[in-house]
N, C-alpha and C. Protein backbone atom coordinates (compact mmCIF):
# COMPACT_ATOMS: atom_id res chain seq x y z
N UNK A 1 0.83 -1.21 0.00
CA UNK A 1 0.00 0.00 0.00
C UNK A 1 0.87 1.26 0.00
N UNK A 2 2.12 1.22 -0.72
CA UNK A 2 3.03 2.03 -0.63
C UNK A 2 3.81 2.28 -1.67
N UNK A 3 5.01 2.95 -1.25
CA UNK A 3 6.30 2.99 -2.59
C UNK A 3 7.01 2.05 -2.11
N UNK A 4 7.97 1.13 -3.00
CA UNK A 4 9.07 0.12 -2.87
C UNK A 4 10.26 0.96 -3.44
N UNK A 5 11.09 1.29 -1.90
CA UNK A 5 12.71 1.31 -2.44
C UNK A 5 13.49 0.41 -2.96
N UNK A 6 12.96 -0.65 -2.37
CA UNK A 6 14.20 -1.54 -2.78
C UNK A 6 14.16 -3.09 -2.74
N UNK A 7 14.54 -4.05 -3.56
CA UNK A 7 13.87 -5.26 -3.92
C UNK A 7 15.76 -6.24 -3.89
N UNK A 8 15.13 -7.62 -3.31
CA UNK A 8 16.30 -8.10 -3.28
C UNK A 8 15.98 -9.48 -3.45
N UNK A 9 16.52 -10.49 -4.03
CA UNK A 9 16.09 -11.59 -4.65
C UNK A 9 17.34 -12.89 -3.71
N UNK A 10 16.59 -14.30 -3.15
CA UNK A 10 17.58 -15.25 -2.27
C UNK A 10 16.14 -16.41 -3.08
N UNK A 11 17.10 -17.28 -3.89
CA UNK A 11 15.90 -18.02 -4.01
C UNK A 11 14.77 -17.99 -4.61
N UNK A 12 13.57 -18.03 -4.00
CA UNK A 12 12.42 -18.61 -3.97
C UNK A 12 11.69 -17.34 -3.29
N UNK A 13 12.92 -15.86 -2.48
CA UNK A 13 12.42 -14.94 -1.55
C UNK A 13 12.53 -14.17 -2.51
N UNK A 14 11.36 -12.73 -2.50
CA UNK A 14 11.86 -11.95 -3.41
C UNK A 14 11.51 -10.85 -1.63
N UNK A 15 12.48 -9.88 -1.33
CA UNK A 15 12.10 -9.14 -0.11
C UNK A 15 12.49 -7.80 -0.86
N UNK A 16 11.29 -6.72 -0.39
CA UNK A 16 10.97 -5.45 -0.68
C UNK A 16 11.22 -4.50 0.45
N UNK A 17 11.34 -3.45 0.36
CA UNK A 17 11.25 -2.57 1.40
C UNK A 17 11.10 -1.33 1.34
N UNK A 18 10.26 0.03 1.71
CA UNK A 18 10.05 1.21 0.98
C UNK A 18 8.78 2.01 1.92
N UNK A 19 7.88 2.61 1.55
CA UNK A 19 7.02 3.28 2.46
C UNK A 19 5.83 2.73 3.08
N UNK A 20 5.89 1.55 2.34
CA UNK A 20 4.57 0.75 2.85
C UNK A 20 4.34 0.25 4.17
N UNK A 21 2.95 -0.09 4.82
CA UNK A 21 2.81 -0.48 5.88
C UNK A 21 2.05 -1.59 6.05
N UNK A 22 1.53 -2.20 4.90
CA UNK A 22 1.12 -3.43 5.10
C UNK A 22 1.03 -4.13 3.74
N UNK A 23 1.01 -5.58 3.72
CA UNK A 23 0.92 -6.35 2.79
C UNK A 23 -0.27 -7.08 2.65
N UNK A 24 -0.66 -7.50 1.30
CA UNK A 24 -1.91 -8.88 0.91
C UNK A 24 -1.30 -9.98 0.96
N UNK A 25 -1.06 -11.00 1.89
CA UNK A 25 -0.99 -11.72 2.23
C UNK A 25 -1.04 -13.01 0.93
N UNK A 26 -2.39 -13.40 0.45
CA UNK A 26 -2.61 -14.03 -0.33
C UNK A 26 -4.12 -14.68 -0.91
N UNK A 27 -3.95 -15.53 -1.49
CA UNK A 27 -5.56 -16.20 -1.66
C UNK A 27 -5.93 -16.84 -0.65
N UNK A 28 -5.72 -17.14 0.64
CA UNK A 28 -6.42 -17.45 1.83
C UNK A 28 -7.13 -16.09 2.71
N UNK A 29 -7.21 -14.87 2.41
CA UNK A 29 -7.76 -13.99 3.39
C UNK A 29 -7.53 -12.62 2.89
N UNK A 30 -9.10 -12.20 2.89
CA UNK A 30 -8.89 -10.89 2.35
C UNK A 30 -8.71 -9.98 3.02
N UNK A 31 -8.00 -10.07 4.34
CA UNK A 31 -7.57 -8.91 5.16
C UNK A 31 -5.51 -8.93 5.13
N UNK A 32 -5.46 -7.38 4.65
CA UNK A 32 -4.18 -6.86 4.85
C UNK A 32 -3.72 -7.05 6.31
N UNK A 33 -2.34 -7.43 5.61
CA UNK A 33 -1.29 -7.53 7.08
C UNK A 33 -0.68 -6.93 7.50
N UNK A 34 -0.21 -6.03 8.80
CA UNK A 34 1.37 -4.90 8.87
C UNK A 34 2.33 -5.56 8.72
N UNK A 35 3.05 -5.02 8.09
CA UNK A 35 4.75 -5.40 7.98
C UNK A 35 5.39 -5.13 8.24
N UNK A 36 5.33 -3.36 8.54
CA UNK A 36 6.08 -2.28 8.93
C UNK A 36 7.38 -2.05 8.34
N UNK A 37 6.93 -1.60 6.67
CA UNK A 37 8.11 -1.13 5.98
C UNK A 37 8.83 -1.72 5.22
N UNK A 38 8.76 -3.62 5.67
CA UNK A 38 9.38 -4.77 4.97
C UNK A 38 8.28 -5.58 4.54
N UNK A 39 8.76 -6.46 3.43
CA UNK A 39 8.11 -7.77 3.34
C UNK A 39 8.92 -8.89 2.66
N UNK A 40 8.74 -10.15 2.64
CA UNK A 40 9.02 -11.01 1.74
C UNK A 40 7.71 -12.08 0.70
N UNK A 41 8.33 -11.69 -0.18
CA UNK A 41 6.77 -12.49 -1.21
C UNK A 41 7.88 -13.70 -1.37
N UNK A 42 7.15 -15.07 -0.74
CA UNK A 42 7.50 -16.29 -0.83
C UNK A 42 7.09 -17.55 -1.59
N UNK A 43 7.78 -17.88 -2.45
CA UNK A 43 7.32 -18.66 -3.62
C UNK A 43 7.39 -19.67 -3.25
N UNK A 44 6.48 -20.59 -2.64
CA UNK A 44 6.67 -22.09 -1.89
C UNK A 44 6.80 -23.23 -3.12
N UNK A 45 7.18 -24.55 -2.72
CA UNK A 45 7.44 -25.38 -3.84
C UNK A 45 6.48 -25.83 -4.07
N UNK A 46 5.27 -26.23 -3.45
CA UNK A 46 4.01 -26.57 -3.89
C UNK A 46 2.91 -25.30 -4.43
N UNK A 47 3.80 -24.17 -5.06
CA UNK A 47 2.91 -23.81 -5.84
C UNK A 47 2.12 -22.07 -4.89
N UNK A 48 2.30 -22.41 -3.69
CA UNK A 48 1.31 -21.45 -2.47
C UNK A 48 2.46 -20.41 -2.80
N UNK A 49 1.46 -19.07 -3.15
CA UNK A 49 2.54 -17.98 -3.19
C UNK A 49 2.11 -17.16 -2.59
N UNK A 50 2.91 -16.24 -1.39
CA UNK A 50 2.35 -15.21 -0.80
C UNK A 50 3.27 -14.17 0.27
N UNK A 51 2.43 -12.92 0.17
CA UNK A 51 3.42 -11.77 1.30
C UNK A 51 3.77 -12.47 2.57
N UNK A 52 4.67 -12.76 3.30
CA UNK A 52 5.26 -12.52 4.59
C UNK A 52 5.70 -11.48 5.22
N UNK A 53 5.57 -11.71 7.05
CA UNK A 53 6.15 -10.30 7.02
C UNK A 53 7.18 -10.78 8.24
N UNK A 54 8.28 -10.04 8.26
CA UNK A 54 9.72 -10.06 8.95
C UNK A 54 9.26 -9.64 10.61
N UNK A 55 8.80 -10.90 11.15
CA UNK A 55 8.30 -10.38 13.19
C UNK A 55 7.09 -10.79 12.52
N UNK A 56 6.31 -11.00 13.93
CA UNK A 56 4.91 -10.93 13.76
C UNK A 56 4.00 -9.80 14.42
N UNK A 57 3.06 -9.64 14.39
CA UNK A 57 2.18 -8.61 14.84
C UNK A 57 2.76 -7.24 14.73
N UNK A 58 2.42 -6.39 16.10
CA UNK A 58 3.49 -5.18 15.80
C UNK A 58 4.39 -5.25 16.04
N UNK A 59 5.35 -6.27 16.87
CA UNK A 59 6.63 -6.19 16.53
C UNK A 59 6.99 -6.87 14.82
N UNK A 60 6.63 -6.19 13.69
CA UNK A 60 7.03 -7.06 12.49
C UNK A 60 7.49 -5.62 11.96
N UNK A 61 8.74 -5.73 10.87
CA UNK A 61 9.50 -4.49 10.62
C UNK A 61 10.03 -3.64 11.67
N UNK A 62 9.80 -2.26 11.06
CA UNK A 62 10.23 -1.58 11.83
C UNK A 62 9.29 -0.23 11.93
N UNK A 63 9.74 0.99 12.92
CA UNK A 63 8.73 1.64 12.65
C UNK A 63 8.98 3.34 11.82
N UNK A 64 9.57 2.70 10.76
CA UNK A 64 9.42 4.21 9.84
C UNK A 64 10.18 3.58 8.82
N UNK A 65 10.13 4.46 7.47
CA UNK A 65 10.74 3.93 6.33
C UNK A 65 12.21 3.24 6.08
N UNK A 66 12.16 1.79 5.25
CA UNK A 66 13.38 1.49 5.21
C UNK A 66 13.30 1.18 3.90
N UNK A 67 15.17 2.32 3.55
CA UNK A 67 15.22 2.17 1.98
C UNK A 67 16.20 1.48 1.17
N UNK A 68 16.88 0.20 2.10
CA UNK A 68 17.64 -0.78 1.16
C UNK A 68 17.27 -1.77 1.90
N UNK A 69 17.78 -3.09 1.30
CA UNK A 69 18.22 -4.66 2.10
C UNK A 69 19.11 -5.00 0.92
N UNK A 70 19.76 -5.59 2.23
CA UNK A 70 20.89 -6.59 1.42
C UNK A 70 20.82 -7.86 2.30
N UNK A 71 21.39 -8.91 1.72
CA UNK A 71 21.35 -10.30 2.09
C UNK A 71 22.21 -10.50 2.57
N UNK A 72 23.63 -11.33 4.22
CA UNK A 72 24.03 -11.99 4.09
C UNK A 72 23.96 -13.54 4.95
N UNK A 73 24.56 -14.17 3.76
CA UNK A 73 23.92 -16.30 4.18
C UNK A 73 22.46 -15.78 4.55
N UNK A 74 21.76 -16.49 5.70
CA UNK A 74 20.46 -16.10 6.19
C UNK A 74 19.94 -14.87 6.62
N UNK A 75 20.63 -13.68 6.89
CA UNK A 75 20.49 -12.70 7.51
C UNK A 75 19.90 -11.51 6.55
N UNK A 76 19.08 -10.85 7.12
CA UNK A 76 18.67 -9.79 6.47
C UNK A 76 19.15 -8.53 6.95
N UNK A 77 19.64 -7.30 6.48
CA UNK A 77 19.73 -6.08 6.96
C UNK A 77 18.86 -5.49 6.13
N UNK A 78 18.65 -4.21 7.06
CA UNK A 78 17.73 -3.20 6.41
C UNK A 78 18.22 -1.91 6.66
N UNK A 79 18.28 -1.02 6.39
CA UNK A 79 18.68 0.09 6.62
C UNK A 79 17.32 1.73 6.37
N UNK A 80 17.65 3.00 6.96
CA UNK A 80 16.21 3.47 6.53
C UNK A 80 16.18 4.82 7.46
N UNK A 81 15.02 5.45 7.85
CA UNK A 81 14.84 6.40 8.93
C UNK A 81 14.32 5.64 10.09
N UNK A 82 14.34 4.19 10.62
CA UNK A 82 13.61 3.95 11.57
C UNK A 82 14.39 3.94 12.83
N UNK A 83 13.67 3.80 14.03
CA UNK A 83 14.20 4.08 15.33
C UNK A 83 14.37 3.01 16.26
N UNK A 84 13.02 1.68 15.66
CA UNK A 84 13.07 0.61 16.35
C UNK A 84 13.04 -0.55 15.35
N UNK A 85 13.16 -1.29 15.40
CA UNK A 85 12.93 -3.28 14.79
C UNK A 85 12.40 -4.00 15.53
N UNK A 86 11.37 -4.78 15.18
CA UNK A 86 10.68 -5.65 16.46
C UNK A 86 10.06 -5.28 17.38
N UNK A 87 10.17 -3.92 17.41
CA UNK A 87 9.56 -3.37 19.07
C UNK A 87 11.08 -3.30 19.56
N UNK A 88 12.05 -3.56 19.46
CA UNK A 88 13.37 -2.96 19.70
C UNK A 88 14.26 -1.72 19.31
N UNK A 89 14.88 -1.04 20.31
CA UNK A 89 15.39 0.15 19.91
C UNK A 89 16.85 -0.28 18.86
N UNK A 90 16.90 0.33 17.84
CA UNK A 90 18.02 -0.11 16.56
C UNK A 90 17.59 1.01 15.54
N UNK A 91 18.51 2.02 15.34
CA UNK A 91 18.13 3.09 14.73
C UNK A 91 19.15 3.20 13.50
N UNK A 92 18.17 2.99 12.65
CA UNK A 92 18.93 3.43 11.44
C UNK A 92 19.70 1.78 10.21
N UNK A 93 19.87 0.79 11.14
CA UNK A 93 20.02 -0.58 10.87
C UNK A 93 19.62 -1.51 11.76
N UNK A 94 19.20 -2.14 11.32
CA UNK A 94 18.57 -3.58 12.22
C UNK A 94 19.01 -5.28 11.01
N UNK A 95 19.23 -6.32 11.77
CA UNK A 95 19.13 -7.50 11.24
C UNK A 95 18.03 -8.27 11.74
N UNK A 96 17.69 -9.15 10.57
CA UNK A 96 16.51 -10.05 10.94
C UNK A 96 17.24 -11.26 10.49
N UNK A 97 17.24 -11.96 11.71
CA UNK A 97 17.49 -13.84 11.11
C UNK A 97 16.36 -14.71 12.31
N UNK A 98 16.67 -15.47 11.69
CA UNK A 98 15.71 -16.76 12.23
C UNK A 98 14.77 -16.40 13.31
N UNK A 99 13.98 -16.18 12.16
CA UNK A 99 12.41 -15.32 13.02
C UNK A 99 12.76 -13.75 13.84
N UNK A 100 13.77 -13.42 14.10
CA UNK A 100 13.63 -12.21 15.28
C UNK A 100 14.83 -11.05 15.01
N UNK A 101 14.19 -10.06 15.30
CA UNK A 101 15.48 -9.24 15.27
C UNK A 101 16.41 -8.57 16.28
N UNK A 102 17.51 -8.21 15.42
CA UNK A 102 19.03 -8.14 16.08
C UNK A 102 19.01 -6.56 15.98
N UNK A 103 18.81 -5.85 17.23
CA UNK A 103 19.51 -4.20 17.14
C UNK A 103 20.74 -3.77 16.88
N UNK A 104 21.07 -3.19 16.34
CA UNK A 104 22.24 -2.29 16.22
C UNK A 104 21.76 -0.91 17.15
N UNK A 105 22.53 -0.99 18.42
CA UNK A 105 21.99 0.32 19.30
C UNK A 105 23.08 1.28 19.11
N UNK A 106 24.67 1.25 18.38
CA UNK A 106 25.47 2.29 18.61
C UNK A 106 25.39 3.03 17.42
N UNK A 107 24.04 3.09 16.92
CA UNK A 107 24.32 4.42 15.20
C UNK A 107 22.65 4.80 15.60
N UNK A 108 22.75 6.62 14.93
CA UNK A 108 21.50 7.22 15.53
C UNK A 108 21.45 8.24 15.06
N UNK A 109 20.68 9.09 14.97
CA UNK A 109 20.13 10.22 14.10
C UNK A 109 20.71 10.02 12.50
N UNK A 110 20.04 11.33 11.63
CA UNK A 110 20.13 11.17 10.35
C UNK A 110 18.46 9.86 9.53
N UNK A 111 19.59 9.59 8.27
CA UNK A 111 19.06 8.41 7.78
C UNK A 111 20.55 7.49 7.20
N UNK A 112 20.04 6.39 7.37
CA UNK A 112 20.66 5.77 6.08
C UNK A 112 20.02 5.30 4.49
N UNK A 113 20.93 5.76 3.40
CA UNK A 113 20.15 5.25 2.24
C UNK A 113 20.10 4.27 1.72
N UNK A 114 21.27 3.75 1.96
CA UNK A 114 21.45 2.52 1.23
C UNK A 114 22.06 1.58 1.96
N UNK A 115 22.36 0.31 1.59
CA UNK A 115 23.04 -0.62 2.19
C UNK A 115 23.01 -2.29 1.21
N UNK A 116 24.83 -2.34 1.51
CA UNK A 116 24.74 -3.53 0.65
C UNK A 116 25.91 -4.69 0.97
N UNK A 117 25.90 -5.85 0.98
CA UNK A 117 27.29 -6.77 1.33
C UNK A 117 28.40 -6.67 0.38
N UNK A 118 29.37 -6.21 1.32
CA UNK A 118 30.70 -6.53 -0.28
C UNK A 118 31.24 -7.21 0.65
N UNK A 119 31.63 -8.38 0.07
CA UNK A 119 32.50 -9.48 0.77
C UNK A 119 31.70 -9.97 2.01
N UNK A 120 32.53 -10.01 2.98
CA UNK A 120 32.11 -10.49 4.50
C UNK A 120 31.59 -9.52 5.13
N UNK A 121 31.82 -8.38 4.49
CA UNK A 121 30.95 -7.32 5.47
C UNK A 121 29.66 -6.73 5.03
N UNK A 122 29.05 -5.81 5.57
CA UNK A 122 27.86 -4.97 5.27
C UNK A 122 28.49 -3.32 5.03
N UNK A 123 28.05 -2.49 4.17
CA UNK A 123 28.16 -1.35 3.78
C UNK A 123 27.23 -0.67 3.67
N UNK A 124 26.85 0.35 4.76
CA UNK A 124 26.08 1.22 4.81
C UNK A 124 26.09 2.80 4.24
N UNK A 125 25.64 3.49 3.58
CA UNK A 125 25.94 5.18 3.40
C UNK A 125 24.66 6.13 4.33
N UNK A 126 24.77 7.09 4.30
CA UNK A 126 23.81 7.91 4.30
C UNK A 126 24.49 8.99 5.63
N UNK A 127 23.56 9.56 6.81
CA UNK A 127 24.16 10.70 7.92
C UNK A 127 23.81 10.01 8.86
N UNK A 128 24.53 9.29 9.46
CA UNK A 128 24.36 8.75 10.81
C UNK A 128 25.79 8.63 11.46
N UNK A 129 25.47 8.00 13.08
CA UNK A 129 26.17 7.98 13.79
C UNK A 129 26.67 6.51 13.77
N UNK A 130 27.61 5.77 13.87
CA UNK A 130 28.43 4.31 13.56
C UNK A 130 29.65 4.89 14.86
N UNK A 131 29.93 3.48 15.06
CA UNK A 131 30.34 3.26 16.33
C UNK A 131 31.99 4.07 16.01
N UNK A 132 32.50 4.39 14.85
CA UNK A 132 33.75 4.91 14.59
C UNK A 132 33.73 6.07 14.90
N UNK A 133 32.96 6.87 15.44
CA UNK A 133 32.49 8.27 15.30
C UNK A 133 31.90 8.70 16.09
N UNK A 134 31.80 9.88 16.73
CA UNK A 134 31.35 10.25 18.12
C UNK A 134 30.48 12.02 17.38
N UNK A 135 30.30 11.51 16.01
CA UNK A 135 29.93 13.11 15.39
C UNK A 135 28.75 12.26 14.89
N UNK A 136 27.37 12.69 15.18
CA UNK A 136 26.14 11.39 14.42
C UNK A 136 26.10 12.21 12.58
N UNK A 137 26.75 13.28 12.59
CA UNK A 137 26.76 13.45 11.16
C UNK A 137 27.91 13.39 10.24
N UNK A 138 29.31 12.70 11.12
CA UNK A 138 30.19 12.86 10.72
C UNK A 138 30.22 11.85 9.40
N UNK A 139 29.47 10.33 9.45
CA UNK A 139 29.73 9.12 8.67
C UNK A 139 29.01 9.23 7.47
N UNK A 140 29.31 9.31 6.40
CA UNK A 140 28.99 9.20 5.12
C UNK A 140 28.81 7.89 4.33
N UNK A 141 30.37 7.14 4.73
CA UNK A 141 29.81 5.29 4.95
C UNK A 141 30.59 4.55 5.35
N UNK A 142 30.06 3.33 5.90
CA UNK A 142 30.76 2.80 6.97
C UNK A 142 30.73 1.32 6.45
N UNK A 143 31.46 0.81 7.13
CA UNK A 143 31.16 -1.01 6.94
C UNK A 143 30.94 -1.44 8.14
N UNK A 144 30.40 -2.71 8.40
CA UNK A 144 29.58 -3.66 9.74
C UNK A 144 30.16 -4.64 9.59
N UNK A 145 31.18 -5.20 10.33
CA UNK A 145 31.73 -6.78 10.69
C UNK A 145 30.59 -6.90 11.64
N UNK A 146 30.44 -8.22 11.41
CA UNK A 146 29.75 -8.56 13.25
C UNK A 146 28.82 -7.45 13.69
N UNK A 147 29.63 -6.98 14.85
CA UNK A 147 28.47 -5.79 15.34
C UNK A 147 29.58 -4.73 15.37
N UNK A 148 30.88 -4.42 14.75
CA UNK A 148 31.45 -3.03 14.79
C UNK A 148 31.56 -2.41 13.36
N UNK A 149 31.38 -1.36 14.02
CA UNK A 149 31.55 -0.27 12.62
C UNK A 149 32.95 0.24 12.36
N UNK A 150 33.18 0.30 11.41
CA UNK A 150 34.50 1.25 10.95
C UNK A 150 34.27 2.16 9.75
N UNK A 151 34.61 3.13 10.07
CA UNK A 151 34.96 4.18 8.48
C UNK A 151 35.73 3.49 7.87
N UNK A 152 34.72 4.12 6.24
CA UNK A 152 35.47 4.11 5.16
C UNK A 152 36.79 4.93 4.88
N UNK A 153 37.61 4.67 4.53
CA UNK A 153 38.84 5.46 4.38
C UNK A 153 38.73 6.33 3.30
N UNK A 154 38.04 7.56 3.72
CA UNK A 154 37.90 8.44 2.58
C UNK A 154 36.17 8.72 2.45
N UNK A 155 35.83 9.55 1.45
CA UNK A 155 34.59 9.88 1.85
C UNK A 155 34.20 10.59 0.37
N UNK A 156 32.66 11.10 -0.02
CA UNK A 156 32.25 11.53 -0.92
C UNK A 156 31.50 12.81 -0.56
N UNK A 157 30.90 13.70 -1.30
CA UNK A 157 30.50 14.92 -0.80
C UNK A 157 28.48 14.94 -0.85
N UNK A 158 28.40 13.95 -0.80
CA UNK A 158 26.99 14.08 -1.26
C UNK A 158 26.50 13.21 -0.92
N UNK A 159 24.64 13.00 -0.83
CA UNK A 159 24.34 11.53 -0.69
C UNK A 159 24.32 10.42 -1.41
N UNK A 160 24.37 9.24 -1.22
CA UNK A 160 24.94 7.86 -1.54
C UNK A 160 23.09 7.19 -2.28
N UNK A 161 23.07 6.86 -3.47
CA UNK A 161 22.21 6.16 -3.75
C UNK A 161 21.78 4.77 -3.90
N UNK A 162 23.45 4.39 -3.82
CA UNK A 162 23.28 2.73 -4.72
C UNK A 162 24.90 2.58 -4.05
N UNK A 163 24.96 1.49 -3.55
CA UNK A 163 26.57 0.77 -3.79
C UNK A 163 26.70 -0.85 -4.04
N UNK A 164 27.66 -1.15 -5.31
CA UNK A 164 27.36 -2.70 -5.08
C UNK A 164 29.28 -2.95 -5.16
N UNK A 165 29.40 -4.25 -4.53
CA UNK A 165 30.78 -4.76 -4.53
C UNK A 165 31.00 -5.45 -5.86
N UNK A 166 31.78 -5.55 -6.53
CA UNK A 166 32.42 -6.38 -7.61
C UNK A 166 34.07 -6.70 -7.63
N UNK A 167 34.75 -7.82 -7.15
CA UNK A 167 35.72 -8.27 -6.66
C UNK A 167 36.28 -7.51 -5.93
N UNK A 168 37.23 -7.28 -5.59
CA UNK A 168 37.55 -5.88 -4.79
C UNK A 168 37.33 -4.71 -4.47
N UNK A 169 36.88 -4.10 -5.42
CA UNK A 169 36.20 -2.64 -5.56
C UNK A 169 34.56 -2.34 -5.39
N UNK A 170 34.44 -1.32 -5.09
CA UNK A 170 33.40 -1.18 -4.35
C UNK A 170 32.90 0.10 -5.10
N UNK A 171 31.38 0.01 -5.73
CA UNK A 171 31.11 1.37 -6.69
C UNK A 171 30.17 1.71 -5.88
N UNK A 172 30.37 3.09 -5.89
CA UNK A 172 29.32 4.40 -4.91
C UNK A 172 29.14 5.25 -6.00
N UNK A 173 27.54 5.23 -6.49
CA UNK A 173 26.80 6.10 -7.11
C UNK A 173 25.85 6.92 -6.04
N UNK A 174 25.65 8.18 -6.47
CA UNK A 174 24.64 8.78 -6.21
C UNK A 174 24.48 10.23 -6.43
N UNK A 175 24.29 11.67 -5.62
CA UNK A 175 24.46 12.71 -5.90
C UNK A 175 25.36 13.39 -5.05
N UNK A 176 26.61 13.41 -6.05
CA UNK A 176 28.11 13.92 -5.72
C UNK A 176 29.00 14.20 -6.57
N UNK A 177 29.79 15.20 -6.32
CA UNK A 177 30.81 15.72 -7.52
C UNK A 177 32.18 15.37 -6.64
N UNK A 178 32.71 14.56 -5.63
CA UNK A 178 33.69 14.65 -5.19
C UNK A 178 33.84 13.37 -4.35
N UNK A 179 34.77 12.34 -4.99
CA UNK A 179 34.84 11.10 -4.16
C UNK A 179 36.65 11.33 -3.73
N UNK A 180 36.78 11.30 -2.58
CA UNK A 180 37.92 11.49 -1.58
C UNK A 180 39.00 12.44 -2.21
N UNK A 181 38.34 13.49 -2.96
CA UNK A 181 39.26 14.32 -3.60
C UNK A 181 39.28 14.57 -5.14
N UNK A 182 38.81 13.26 -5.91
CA UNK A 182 38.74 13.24 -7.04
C UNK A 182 37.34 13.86 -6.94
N UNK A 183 37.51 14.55 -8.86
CA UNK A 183 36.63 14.88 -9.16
C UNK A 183 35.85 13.98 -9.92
N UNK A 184 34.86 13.21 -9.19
CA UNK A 184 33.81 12.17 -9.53
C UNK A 184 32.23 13.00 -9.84
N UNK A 185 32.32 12.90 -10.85
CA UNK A 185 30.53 13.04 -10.97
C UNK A 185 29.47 12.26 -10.72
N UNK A 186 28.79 11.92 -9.68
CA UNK A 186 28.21 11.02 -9.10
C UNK A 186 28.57 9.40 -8.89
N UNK A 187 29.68 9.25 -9.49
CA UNK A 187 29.92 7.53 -8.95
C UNK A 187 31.44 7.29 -9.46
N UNK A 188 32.07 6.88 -8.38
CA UNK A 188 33.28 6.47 -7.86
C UNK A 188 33.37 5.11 -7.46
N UNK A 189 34.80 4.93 -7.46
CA UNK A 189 35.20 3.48 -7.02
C UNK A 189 36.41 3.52 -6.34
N UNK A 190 36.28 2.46 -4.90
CA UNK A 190 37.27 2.50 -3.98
C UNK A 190 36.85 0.95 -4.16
N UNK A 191 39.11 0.90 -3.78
CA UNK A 191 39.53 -0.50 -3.83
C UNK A 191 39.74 -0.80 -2.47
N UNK A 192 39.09 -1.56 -1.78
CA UNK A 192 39.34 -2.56 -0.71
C UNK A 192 40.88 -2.78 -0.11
N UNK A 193 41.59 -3.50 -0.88
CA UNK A 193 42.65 -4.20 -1.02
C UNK A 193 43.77 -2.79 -0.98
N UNK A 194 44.16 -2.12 -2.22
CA UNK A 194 44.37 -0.65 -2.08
C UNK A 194 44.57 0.34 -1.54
N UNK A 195 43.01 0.48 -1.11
CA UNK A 195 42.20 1.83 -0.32
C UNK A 195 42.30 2.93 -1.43
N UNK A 196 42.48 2.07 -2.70
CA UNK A 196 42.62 3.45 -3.63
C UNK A 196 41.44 3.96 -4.46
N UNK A 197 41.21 4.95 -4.57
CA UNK A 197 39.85 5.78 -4.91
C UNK A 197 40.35 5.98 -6.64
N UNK A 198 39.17 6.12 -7.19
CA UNK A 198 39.40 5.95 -8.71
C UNK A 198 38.07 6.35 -10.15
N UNK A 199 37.87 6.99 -10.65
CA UNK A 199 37.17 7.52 -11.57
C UNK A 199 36.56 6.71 -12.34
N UNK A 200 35.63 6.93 -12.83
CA UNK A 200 34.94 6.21 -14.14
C UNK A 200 34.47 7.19 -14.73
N UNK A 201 35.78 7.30 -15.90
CA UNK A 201 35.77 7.94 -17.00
C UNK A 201 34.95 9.58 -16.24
N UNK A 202 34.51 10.20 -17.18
CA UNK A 202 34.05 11.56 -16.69
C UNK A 202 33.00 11.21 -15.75
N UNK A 203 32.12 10.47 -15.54
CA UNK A 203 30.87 10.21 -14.51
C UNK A 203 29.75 10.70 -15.12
């Protein structure tokens, strides 16, 4: 009953996430479900296809818009303007695995926009606070081992729309003329391995 930011495919799961607050469930019941912001449409092998939602009741989602997911193994992240997950305080990122969710309590104010796995870790952008940082507007983007945050080495001047990993390097599109010095027109690439920042062509 909403807008979809963002769509992510595991399988048989296709999981959405964006302004919405509830889902149709399916051909068993014509009453809408809350989701709070998330869902997964689940393609069962016998054929039964239908919305799920991440928690049950009102603890399911979260409570205000979330505008990426990324996958890793079983785990879901979400990222967004919300404050809680589950009925838990986790502002700004939360994980969902096996039925319940996991807070992230040390990042806060702002939003985050995006978020995505490169490698073993999680990569978040947007104005928040991450545990590297004691400024909640200082982080532009960060990565998530486990449960710690670290800055990116280097930074862009604008907000972050999209980032995906491809072997080492890591591409950050969005609206910006300046990735760690270079003059990038909205999308840059930093090497992992490196730490070296790098152009694509004029942008």
């Amino acid at each position: 009953n909403g807008i979809v930011r963002s769509i992510v495919v595991s399988g048989r799961k296709v999981y959405v996430s964006g302004t919405f607050q509830s889902v149709f469930p399916g051909q068993y019941t014509l009453n809408r479900v809350y989701c709070g912001y998330v869902a997964v449409w689940n393609e069962l092998p016998e054929s039964n296809i239908w919305w799920q939602t991440l928690g049950y009741g009102s603890r399911a989602g979260t409570d205000g818009f979330v505008n990426a997911v990324a996958l890793k193994d079983d785990d879901v992240y979400v990222a967004g303007s919300f404050t809680t997950a589950g009925g838990e305080p986790s502002a700004r990122v939360a994980r969902y695995s096996a039925g319940r969710w996991f807070p992230f309590n040390n990042n806060s104010n702002g939003t985050v926009t995006t978020i995505a796995r490169f490698g073993e870790d999680i990569y978040a952008s947007g104005k928040f606070r991450a545990g590297a940082t004691a400024n909640p507007l200082d982080v532009n983007i960060a990565s998530l081992n486990g449960n710690v945050w670290s800055n990116l080495s280097g930074t862009v001047t604008g907000p972050v729309y999209s980032m995906i990993g491809h072997g080492d390097d890591l591409y950050i599109a969005g609206s910006f003329r300046s990735g760690n010095g270079l003059a990038a027109n909205n999308i840059v690439r930093w090497n992992k391995t490196t730490n070296d920042w790098s152009l694509l062509g004029t942008g």
